[in-house]
Protein backbone atom coordinates (compact mmCIF):
# COMPACT_ATOMS: atom_id res chain seq x y z
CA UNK A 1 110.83 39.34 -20.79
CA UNK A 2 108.85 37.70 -23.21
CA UNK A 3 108.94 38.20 -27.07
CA UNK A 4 105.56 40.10 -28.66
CA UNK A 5 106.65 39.48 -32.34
CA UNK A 6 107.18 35.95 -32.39
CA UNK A 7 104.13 33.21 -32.35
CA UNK A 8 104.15 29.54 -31.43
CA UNK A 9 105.40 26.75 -34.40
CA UNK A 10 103.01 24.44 -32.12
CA UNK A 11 100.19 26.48 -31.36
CA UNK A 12 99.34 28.43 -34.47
CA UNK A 13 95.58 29.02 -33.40
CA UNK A 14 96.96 30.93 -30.70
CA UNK A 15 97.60 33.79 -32.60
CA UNK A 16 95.68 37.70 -33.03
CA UNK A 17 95.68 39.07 -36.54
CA UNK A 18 96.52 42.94 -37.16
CA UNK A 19 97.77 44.94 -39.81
CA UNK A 20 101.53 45.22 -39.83
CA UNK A 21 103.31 47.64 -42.55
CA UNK A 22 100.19 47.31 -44.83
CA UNK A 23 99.32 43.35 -44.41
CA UNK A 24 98.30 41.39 -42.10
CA UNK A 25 100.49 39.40 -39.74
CA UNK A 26 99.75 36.74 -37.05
CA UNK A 27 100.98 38.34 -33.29
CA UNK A 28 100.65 35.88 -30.02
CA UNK A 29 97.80 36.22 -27.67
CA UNK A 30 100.32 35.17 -24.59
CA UNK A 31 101.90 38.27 -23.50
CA UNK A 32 99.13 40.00 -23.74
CA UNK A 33 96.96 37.39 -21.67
CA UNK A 34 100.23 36.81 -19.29
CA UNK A 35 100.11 40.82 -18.51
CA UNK A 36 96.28 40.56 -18.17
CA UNK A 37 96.17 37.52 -15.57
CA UNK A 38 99.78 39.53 -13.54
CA UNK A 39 97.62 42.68 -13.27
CA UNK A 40 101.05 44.16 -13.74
CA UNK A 41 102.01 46.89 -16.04
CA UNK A 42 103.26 45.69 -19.72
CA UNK A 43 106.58 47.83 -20.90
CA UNK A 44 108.17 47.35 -24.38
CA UNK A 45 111.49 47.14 -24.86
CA UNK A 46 113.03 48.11 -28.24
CA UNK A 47 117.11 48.67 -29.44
CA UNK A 48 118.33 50.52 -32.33
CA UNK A 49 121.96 50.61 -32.92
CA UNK A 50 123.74 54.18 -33.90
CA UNK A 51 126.32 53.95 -36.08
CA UNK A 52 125.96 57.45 -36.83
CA UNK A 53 128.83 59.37 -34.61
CA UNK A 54 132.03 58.23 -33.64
CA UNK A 55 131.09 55.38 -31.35
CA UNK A 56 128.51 52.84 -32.08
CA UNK A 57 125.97 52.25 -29.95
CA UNK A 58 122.57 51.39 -28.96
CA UNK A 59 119.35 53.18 -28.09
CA UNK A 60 117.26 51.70 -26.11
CA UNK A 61 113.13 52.50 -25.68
CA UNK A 62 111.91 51.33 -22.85
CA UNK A 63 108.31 52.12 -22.53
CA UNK A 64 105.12 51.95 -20.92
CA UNK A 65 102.91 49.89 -23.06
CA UNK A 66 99.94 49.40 -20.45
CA UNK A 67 99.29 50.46 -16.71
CA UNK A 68 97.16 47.01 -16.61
CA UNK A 69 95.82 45.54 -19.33
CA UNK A 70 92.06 44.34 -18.96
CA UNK A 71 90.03 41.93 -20.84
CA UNK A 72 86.73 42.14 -19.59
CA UNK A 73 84.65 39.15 -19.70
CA UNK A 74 82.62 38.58 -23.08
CA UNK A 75 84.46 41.35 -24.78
CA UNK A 76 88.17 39.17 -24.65
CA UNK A 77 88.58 39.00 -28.46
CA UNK A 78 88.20 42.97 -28.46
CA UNK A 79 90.23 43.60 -25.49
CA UNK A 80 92.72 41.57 -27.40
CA UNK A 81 92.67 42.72 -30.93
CA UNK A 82 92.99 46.13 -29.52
CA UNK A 83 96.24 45.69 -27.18
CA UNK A 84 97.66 43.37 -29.96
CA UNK A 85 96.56 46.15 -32.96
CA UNK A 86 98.91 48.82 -30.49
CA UNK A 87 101.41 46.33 -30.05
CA UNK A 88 101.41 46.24 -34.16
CA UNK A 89 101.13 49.99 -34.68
CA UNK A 90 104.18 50.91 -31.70
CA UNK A 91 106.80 47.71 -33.59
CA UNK A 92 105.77 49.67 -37.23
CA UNK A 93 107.09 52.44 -35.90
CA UNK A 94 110.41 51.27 -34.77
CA UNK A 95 110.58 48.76 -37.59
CA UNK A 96 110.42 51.94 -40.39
CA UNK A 97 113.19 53.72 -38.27
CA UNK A 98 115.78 50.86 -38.68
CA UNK A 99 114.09 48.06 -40.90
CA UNK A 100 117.42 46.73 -41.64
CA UNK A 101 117.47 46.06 -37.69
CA UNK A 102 114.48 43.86 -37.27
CA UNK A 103 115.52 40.20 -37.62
CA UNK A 104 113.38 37.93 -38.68
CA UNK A 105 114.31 34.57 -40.15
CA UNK A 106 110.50 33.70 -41.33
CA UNK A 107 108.29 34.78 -43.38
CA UNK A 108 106.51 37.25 -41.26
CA UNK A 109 103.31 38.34 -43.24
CA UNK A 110 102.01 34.96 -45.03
CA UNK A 111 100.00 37.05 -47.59
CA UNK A 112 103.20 38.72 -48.77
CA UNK A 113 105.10 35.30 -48.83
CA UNK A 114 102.47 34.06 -50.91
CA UNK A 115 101.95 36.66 -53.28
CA UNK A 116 105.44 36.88 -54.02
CA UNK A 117 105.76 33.46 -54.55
CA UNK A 118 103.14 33.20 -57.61
C-alpha cells in the first residue's frame, strides 16, 4: 500500500499539481509511476467511520482506480497530470463526506496557508 496524499519532505520537485477542494495542492508522482512501471492495476483504499447506529464502525471503499495505468512516451507529464487530477477529484469526494476524518498534520494547500497567514 502506498499513500497518494502525502509527498516527499526530501524530494519536493517530485510532486504533480491539481486542484483539490478549490486550490491547488502538490500530490506525488510515485504511485502513480510505481503502478505504471508494475503494469498492475491501481485500487484506492478509503475508511469512513459510522457513528451513526448503534455500533461504530467503519466503511471501507475499496476501488478500482486503474486497470493499468500508461504513460506513453513524450506525453508523461499528461499521462500524469491526468491520473493524479482523478486521484484529486475521487479523495474530494470522500474528503466532503467526512472532512472531519481526513488527517492531516500539514498544511496541505500552500496557497491557502499563505493567504491565511497575511
Amino acid at each position: 500500500m502506498i499513500v497518494g496524499d502525502r509527498t516527499s519532505v526530501t524530494q519536493e520537485q517530485r510532486v504533480i499539481w491539481a486542484d483539490f477542494l478549490g486550490h491547488p495542492a502538490p500530490f506525488p508522482q510515485g504511485p502513480f509511476m510505481l503502478g505504471a512501471v508494475l503494469k498492475a492495476p491501481v485500487y484506492t483504499l478509503f475508511g469512513l467511520r459510522d457513528d451513526s447506529g448503534d455500533t461504530p464502525h467503519f466503511n471501507v471503499h475499496f476501488e478500482l482506480f486503474s486497470e493499468q495505468i500508461t504513460l506513453p512516451r513524450g506525453q508523461r507529464e499528461q499521462g500524469l497530470q491526468a491520473m493524479v487530477n482523478q486521484y484529486a477529484q475521487q479523495l474530494e469526494t470522500y474528503t466532503l463526506k467526512a472532512p472531519l476524518q481526513w488527517y492531516n498534520f500539514f498544511p496541505f494547500c500552500p496557497d491557502v496557508t499563505r493567504s491565511a497567514s497575511e
